[in-house]
PDB file of N, CA and C in Angstrom:
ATOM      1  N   UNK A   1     194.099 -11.177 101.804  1.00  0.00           N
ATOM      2  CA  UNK A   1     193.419 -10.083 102.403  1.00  0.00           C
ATOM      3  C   UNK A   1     193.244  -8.910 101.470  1.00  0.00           C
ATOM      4  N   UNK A   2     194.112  -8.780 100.099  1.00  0.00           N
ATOM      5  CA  UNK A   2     194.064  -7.977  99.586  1.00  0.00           C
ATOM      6  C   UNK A   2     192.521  -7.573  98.852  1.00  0.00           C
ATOM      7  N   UNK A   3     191.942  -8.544  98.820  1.00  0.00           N
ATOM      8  CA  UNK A   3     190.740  -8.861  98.094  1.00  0.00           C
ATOM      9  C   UNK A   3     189.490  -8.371  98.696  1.00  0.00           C
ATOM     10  N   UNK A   4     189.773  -8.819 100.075  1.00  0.00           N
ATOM     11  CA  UNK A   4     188.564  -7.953 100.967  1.00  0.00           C
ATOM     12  C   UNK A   4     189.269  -6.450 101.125  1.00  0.00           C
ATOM     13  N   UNK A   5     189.400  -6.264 101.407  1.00  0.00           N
ATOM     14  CA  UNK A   5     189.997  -4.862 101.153  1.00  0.00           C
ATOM     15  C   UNK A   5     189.868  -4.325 100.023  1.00  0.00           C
ATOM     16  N   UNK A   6     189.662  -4.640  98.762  1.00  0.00           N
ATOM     17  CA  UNK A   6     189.261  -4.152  97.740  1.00  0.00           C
ATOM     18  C   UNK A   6     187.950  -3.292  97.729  1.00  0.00           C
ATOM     19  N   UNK A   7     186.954  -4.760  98.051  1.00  0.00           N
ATOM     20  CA  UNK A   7     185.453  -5.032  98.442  1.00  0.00           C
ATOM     21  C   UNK A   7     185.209  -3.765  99.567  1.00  0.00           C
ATOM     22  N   UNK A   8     185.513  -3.423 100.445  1.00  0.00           N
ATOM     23  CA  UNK A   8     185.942  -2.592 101.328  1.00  0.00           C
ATOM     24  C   UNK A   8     185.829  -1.143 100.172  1.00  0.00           C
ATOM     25  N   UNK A   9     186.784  -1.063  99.863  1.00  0.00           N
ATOM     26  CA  UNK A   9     187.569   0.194  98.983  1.00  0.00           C
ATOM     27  C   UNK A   9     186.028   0.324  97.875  1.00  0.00           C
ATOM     28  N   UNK A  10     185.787  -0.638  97.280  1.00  0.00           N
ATOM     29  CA  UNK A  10     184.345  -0.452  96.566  1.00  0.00           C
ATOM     30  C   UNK A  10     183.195   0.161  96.793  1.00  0.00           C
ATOM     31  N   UNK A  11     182.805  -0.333  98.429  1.00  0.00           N
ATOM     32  CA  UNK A  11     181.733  -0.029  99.302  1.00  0.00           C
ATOM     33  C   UNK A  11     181.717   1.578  99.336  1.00  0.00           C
ATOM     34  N   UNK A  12     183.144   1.858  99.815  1.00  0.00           N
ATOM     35  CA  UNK A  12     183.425   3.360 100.538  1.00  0.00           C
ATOM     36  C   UNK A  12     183.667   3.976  99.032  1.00  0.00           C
ATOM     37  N   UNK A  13     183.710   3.765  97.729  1.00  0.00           N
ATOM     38  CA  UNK A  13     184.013   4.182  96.571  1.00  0.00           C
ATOM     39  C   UNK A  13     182.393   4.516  96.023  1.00  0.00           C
ATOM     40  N   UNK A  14     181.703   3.153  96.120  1.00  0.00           N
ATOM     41  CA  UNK A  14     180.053   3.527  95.881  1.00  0.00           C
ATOM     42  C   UNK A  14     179.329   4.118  96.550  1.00  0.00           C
ATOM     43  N   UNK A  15     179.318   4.437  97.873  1.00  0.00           N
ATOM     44  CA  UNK A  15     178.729   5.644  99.063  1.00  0.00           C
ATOM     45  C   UNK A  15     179.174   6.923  98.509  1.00  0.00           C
ATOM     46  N   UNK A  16     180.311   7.257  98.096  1.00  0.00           N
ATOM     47  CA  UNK A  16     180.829   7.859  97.736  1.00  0.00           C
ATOM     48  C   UNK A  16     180.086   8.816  96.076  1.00  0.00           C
ATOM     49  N   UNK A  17     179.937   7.763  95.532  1.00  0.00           N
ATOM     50  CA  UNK A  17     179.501   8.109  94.128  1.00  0.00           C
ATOM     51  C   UNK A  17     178.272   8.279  94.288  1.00  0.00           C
ATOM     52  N   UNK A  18     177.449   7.760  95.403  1.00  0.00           N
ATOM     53  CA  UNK A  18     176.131   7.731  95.379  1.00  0.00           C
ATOM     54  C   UNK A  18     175.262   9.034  96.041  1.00  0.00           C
ATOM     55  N   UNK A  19     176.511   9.540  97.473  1.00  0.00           N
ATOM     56  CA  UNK A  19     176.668  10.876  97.457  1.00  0.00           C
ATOM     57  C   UNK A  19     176.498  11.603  96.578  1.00  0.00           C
ATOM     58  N   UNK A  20     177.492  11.644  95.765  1.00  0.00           N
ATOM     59  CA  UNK A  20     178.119  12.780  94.481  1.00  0.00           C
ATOM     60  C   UNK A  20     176.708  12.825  93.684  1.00  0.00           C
ATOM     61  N   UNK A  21     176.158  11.461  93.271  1.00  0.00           N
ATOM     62  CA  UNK A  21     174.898  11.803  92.419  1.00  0.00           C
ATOM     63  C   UNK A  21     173.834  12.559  92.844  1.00  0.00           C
ATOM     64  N   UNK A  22     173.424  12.379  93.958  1.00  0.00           N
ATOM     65  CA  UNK A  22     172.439  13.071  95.160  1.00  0.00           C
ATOM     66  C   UNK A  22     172.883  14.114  94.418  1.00  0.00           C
ATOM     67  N   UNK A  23     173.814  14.631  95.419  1.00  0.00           N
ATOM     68  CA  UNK A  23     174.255  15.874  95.422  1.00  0.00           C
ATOM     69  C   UNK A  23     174.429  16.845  93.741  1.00  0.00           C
ATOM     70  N   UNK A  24     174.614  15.766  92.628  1.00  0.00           N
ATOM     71  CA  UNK A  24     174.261  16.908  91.635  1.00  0.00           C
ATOM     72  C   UNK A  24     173.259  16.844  91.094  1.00  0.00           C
ATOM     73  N   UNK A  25     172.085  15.618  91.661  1.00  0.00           N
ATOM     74  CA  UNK A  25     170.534  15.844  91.618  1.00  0.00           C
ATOM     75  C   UNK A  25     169.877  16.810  92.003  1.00  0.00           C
ATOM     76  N   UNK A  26     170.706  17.275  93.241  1.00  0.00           N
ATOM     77  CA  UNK A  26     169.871  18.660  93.694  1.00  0.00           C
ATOM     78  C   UNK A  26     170.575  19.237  93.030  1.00  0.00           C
ATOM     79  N   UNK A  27     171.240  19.844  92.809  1.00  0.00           N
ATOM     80  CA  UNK A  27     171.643  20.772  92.199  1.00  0.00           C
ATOM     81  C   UNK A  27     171.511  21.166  90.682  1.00  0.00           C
ATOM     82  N   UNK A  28     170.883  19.996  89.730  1.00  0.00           N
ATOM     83  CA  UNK A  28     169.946  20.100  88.797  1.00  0.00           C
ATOM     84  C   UNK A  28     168.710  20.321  88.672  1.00  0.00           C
ATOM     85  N   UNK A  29     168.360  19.725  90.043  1.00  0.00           N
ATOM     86  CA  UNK A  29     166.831  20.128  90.060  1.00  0.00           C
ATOM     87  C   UNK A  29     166.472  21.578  90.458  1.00  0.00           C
ATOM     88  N   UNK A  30     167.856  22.605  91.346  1.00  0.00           N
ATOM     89  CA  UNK A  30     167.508  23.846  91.293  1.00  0.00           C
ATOM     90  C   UNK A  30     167.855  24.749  90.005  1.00  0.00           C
ATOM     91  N   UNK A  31     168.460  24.167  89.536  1.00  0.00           N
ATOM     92  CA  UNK A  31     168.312  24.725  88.000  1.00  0.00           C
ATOM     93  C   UNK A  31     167.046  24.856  87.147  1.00  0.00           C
ATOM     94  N   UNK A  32     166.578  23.545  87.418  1.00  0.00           N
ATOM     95  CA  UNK A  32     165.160  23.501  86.251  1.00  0.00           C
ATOM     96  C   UNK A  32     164.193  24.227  87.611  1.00  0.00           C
ATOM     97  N   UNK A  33     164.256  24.302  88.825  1.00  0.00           N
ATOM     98  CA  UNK A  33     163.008  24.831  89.382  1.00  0.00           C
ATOM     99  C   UNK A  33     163.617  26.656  89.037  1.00  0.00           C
ATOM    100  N   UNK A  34     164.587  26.748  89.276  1.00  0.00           N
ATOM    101  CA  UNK A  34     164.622  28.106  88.508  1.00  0.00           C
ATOM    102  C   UNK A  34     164.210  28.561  87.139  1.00  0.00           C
ATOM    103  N   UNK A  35     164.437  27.577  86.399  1.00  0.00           N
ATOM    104  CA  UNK A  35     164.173  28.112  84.931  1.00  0.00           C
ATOM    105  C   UNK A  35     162.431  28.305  84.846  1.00  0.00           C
ATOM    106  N   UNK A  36     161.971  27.588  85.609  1.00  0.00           N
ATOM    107  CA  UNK A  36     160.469  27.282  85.365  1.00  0.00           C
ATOM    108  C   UNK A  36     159.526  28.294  86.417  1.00  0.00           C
ATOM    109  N   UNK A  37     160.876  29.524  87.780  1.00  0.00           N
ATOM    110  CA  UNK A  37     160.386  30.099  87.926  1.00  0.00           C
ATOM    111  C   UNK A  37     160.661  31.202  87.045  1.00  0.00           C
ATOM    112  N   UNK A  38     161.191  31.455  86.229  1.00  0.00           N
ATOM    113  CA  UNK A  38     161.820  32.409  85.503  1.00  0.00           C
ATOM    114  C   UNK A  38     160.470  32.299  84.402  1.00  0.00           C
ATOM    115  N   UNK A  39     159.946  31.388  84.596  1.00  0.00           N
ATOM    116  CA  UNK A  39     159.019  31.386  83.369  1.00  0.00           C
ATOM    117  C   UNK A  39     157.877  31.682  83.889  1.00  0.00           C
ATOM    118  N   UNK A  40     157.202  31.497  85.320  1.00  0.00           N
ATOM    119  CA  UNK A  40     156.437  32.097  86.050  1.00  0.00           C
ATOM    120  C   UNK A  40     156.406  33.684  85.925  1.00  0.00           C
ATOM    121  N   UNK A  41     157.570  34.027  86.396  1.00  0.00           N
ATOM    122  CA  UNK A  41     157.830  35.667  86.658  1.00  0.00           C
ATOM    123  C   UNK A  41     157.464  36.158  84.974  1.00  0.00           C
ATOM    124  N   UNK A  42     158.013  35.984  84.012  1.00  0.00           N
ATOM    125  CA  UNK A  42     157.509  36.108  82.698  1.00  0.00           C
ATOM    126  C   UNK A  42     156.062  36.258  82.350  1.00  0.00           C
ATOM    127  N   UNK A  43     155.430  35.157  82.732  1.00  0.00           N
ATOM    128  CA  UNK A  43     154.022  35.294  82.431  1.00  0.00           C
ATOM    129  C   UNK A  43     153.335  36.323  83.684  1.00  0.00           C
ATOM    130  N   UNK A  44     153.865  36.405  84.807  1.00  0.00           N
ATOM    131  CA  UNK A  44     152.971  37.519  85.564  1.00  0.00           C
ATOM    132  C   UNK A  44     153.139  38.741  85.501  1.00  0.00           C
ATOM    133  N   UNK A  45     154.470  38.979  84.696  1.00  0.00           N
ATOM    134  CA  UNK A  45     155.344  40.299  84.156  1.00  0.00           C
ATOM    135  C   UNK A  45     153.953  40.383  83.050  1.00  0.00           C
ATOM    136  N   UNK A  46     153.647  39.861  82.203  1.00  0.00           N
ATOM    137  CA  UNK A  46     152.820  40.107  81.046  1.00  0.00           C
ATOM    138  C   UNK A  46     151.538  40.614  81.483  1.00  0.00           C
ATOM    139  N   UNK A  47     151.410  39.499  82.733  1.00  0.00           N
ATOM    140  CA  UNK A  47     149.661  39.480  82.983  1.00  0.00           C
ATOM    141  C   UNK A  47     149.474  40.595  83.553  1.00  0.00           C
ATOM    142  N   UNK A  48     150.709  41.532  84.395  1.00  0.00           N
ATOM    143  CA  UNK A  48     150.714  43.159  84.800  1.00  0.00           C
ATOM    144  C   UNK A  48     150.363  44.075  84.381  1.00  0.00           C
ATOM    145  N   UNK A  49     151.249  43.873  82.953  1.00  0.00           N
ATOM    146  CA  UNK A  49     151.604  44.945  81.678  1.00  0.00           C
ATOM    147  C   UNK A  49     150.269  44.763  81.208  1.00  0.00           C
ATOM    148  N   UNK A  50     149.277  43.799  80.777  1.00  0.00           N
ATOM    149  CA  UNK A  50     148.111  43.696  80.044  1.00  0.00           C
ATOM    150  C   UNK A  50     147.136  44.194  81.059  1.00  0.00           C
ATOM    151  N   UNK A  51     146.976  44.116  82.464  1.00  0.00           N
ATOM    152  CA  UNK A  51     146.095  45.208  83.014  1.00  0.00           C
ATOM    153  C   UNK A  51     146.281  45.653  83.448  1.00  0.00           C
ATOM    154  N   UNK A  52     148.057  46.908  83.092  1.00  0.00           N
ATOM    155  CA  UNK A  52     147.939  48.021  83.486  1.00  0.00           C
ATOM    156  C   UNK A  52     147.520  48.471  82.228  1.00  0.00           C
ATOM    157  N   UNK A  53     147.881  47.985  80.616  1.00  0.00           N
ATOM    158  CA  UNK A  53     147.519  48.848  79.573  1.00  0.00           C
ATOM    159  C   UNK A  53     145.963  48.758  79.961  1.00  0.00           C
ATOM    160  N   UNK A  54     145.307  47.811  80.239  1.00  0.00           N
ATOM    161  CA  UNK A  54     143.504  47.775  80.611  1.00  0.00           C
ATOM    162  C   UNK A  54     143.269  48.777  81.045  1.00  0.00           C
ATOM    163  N   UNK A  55     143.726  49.068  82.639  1.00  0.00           N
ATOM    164  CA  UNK A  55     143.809  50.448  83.190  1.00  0.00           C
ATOM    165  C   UNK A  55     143.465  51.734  82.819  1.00  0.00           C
ATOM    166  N   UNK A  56     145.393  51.804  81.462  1.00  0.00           N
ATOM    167  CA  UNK A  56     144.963  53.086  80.959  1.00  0.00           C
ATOM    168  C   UNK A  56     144.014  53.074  80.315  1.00  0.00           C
ATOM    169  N   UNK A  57     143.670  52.339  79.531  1.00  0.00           N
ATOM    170  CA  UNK A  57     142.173  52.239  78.047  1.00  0.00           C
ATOM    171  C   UNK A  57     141.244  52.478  78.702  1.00  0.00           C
ATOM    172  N   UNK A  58     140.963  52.313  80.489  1.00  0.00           N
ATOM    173  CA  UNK A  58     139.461  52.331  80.589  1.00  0.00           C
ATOM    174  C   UNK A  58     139.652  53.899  80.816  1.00  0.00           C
ATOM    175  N   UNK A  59     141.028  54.432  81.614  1.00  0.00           N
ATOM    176  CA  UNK A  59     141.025  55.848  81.913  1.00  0.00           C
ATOM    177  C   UNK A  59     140.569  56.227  80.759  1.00  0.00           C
ATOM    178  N   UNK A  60     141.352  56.323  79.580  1.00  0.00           N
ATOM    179  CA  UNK A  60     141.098  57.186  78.388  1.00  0.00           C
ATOM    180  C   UNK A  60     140.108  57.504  78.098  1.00  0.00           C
ATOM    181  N   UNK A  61     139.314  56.393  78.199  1.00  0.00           N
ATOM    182  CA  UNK A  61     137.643  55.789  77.938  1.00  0.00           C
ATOM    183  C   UNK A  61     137.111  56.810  78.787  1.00  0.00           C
ATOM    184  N   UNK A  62     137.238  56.955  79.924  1.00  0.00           N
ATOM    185  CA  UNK A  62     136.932  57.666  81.236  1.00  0.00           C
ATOM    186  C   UNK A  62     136.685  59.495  80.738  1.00  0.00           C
ATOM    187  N   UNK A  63     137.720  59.486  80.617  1.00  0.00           N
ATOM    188  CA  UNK A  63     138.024  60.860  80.091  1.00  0.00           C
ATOM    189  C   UNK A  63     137.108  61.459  78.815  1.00  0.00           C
ATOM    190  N   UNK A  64     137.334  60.631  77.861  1.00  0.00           N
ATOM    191  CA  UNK A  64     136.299  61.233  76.759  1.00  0.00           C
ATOM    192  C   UNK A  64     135.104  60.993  77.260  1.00  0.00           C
ATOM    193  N   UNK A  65     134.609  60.186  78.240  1.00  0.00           N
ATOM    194  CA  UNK A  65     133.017  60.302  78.603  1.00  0.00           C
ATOM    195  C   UNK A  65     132.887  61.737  79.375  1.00  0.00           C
ATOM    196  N   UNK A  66     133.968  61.528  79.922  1.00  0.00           N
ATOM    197  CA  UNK A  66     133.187  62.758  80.657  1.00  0.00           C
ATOM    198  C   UNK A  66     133.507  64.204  80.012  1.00  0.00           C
ATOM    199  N   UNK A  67     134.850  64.630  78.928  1.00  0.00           N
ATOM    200  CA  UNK A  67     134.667  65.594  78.279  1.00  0.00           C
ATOM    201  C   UNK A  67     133.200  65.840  77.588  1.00  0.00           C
ATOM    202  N   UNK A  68     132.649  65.080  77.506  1.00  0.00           N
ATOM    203  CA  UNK A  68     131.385  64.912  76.053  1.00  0.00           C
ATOM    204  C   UNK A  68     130.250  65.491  77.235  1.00  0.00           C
ATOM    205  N   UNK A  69     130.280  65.356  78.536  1.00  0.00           N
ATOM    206  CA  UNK A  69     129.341  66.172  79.126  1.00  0.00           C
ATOM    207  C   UNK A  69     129.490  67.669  79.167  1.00  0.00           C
ATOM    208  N   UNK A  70     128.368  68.065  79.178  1.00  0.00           N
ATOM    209  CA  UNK A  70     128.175  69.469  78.668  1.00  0.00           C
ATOM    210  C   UNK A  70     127.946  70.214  80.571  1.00  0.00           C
ATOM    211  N   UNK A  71     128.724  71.184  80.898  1.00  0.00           N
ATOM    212  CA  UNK A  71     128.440  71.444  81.906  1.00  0.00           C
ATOM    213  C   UNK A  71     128.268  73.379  82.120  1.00  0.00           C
ATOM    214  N   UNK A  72     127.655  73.891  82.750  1.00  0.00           N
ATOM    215  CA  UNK A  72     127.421  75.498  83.030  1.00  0.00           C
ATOM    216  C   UNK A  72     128.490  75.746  83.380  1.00  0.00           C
ATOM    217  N   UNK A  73     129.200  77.184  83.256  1.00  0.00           N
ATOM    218  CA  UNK A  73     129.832  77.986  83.001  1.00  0.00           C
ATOM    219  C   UNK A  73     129.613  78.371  84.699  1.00  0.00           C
ATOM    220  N   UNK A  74     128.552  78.454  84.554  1.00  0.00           N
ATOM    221  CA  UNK A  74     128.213  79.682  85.804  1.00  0.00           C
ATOM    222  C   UNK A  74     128.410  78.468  87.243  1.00  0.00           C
ATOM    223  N   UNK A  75     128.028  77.481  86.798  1.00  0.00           N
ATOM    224  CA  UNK A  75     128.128  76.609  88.171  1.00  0.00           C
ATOM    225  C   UNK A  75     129.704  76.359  88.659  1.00  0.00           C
ATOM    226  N   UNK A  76     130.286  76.511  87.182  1.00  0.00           N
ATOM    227  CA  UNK A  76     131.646  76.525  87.302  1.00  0.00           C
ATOM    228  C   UNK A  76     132.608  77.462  88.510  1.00  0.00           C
ATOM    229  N   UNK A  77     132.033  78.385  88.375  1.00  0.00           N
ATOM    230  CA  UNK A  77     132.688  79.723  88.649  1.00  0.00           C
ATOM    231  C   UNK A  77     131.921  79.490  90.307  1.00  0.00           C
ATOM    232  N   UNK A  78     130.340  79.573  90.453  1.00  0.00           N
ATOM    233  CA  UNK A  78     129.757  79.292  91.688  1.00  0.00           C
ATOM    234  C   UNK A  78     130.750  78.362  92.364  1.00  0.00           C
ATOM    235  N   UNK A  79     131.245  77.007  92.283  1.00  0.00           N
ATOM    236  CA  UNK A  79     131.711  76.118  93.037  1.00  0.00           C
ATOM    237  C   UNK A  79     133.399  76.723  93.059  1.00  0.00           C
ATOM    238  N   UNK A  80     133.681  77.463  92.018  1.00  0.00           N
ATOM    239  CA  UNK A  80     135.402  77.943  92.414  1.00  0.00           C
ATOM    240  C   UNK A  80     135.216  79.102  93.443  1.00  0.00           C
ATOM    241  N   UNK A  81     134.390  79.740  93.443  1.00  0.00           N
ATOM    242  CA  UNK A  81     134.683  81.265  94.194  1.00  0.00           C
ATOM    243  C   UNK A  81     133.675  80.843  95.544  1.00  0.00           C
ATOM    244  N   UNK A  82     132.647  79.905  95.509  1.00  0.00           N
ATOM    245  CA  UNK A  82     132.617  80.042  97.155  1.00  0.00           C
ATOM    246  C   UNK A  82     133.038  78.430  97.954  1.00  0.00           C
ATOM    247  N   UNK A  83     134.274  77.630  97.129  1.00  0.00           N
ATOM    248  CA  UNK A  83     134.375  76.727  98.036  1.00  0.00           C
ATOM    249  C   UNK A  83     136.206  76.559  97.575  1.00  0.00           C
ATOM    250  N   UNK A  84     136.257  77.851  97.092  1.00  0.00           N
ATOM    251  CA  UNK A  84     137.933  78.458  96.756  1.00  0.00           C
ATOM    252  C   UNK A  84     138.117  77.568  96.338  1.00  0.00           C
ATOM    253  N   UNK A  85     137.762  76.552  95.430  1.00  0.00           N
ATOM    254  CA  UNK A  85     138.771  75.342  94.876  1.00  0.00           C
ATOM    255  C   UNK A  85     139.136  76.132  93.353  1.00  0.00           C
ATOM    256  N   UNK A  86     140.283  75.157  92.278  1.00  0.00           N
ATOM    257  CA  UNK A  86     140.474  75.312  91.419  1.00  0.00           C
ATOM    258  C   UNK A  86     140.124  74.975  90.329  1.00  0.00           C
ATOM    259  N   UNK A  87     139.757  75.751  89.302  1.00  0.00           N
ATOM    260  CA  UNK A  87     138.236  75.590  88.136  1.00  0.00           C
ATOM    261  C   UNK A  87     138.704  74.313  87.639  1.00  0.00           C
ATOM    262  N   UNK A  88     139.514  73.687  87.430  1.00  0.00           N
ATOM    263  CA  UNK A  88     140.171  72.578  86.497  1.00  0.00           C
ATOM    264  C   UNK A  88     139.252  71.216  87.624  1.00  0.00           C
ATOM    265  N   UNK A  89     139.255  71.758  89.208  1.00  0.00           N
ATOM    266  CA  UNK A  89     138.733  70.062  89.893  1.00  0.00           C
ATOM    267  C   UNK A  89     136.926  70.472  90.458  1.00  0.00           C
ATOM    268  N   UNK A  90     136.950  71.818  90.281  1.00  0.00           N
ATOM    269  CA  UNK A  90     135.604  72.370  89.859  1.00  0.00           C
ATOM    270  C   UNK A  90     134.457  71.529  88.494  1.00  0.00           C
ATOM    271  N   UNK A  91     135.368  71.965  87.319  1.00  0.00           N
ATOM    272  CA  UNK A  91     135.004  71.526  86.245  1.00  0.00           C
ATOM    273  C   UNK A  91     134.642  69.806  85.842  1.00  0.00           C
ATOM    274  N   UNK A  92     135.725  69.412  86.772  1.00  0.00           N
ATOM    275  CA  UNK A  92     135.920  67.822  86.722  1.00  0.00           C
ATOM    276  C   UNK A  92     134.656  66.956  87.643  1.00  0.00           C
ATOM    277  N   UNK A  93     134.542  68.161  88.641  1.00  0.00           N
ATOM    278  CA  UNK A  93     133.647  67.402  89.393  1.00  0.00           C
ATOM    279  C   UNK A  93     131.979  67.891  89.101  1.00  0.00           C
ATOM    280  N   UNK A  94     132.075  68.516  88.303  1.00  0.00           N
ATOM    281  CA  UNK A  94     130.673  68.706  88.131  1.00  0.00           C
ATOM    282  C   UNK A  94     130.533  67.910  86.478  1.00  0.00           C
ATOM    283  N   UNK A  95     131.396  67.504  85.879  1.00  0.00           N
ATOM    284  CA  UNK A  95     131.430  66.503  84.970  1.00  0.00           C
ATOM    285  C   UNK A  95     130.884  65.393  85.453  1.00  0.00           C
ATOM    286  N   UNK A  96     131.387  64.807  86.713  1.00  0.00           N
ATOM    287  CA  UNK A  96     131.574  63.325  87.222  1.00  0.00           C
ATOM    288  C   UNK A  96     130.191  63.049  87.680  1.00  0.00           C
ATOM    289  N   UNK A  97     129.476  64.688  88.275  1.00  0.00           N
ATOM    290  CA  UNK A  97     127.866  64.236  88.403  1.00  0.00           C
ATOM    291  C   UNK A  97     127.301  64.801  87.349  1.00  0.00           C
ATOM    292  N   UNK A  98     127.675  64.692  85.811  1.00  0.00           N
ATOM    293  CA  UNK A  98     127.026  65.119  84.655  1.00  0.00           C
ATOM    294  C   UNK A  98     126.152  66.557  84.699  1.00  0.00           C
ATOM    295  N   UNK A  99     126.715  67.426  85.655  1.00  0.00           N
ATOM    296  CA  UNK A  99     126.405  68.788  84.912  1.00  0.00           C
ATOM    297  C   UNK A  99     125.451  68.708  86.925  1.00  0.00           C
ATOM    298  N   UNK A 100     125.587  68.395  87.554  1.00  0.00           N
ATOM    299  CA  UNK A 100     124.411  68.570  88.843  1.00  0.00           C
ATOM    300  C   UNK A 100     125.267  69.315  89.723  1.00  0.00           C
ATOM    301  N   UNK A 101     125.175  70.397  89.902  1.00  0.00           N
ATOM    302  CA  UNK A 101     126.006  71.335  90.732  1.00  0.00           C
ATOM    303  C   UNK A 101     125.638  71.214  92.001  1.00  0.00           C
ATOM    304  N   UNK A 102     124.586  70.773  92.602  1.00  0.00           N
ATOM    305  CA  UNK A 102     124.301  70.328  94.095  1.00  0.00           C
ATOM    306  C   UNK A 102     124.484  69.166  94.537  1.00  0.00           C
ATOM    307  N   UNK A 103     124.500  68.325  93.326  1.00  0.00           N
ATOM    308  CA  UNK A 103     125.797  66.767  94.094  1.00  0.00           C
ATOM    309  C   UNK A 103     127.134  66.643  93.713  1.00  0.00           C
ATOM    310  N   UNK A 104     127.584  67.940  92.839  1.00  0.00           N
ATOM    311  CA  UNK A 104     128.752  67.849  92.695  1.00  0.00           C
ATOM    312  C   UNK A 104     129.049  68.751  94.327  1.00  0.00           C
ATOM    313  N   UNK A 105     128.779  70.106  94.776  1.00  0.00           N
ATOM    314  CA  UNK A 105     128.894  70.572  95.965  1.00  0.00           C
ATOM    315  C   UNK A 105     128.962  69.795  96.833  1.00  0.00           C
ATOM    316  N   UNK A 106     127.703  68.823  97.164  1.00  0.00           N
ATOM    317  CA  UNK A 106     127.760  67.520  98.612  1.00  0.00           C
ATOM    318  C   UNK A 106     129.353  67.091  98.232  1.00  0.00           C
ATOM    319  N   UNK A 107     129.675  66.503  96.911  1.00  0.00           N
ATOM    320  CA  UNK A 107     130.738  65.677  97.139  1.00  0.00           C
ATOM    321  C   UNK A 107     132.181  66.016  97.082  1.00  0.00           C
ATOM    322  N   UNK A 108     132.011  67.403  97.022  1.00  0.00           N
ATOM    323  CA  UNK A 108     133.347  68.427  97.134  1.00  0.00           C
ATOM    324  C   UNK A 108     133.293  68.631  98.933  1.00  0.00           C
ATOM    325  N   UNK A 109     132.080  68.479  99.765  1.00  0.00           N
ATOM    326  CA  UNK A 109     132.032  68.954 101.088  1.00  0.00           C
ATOM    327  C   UNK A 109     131.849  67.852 101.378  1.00  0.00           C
ATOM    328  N   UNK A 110     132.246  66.607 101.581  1.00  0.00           N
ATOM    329  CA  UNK A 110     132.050  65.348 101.739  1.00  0.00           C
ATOM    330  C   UNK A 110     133.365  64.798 101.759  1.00  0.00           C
TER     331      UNK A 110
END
């Protein structure tokens, strides 16, 4: 009898092992699905950083276009003193409609 009982002891020894492998199959496979999200997050970390620097470059871009417009003095002062705003979003906005002080007004009262 000792013999079947072995056979026995084998069965419940290989369920056993066959468990254990499962079990550190998954547990390898969340390793590599981590590493490979770690490598995800990496590349969308980049793909962020490359259009937020886009971002700033087009601002910058933004900015010297519209310094290079030439705008009145006097429209300046017209849109600060009768719609009380401050000459700096005065100035900016009559930039943004290239010097037109009656669609920069609509879009300050808008």
């Amino acid at each position: 009898m000792e013999g079947g009982e072995e056979g026995v002891d084998n069965i419940v020894d290989s369920k056993d092992l066959q468990k254990q492998t499962k079990a550190f199959d998954k547990l390898t496979d969340r390793v590599e699905d981590r590493q490979l999200d770690s490598t995800r997050v990496q590349e969308a970390m980049a793909s962020i950083s490359a259009s937020k620097e886009a971002g700033i470059q087009a601002a910058r871009l933004r900015e010297r276009e519209l310094a290079a417009i030439k705008i009145n003095a006097a429209d300046v002062d017209i849109i600060c003193n009768e719609l009380e705003l401050d000459k700096k979003l005065a100035e900016r906005t009559l930039r943004q409609h290239k010097g037109d002080a009656v669609a920069a007004i609509r879009s300050l009262l808008h």
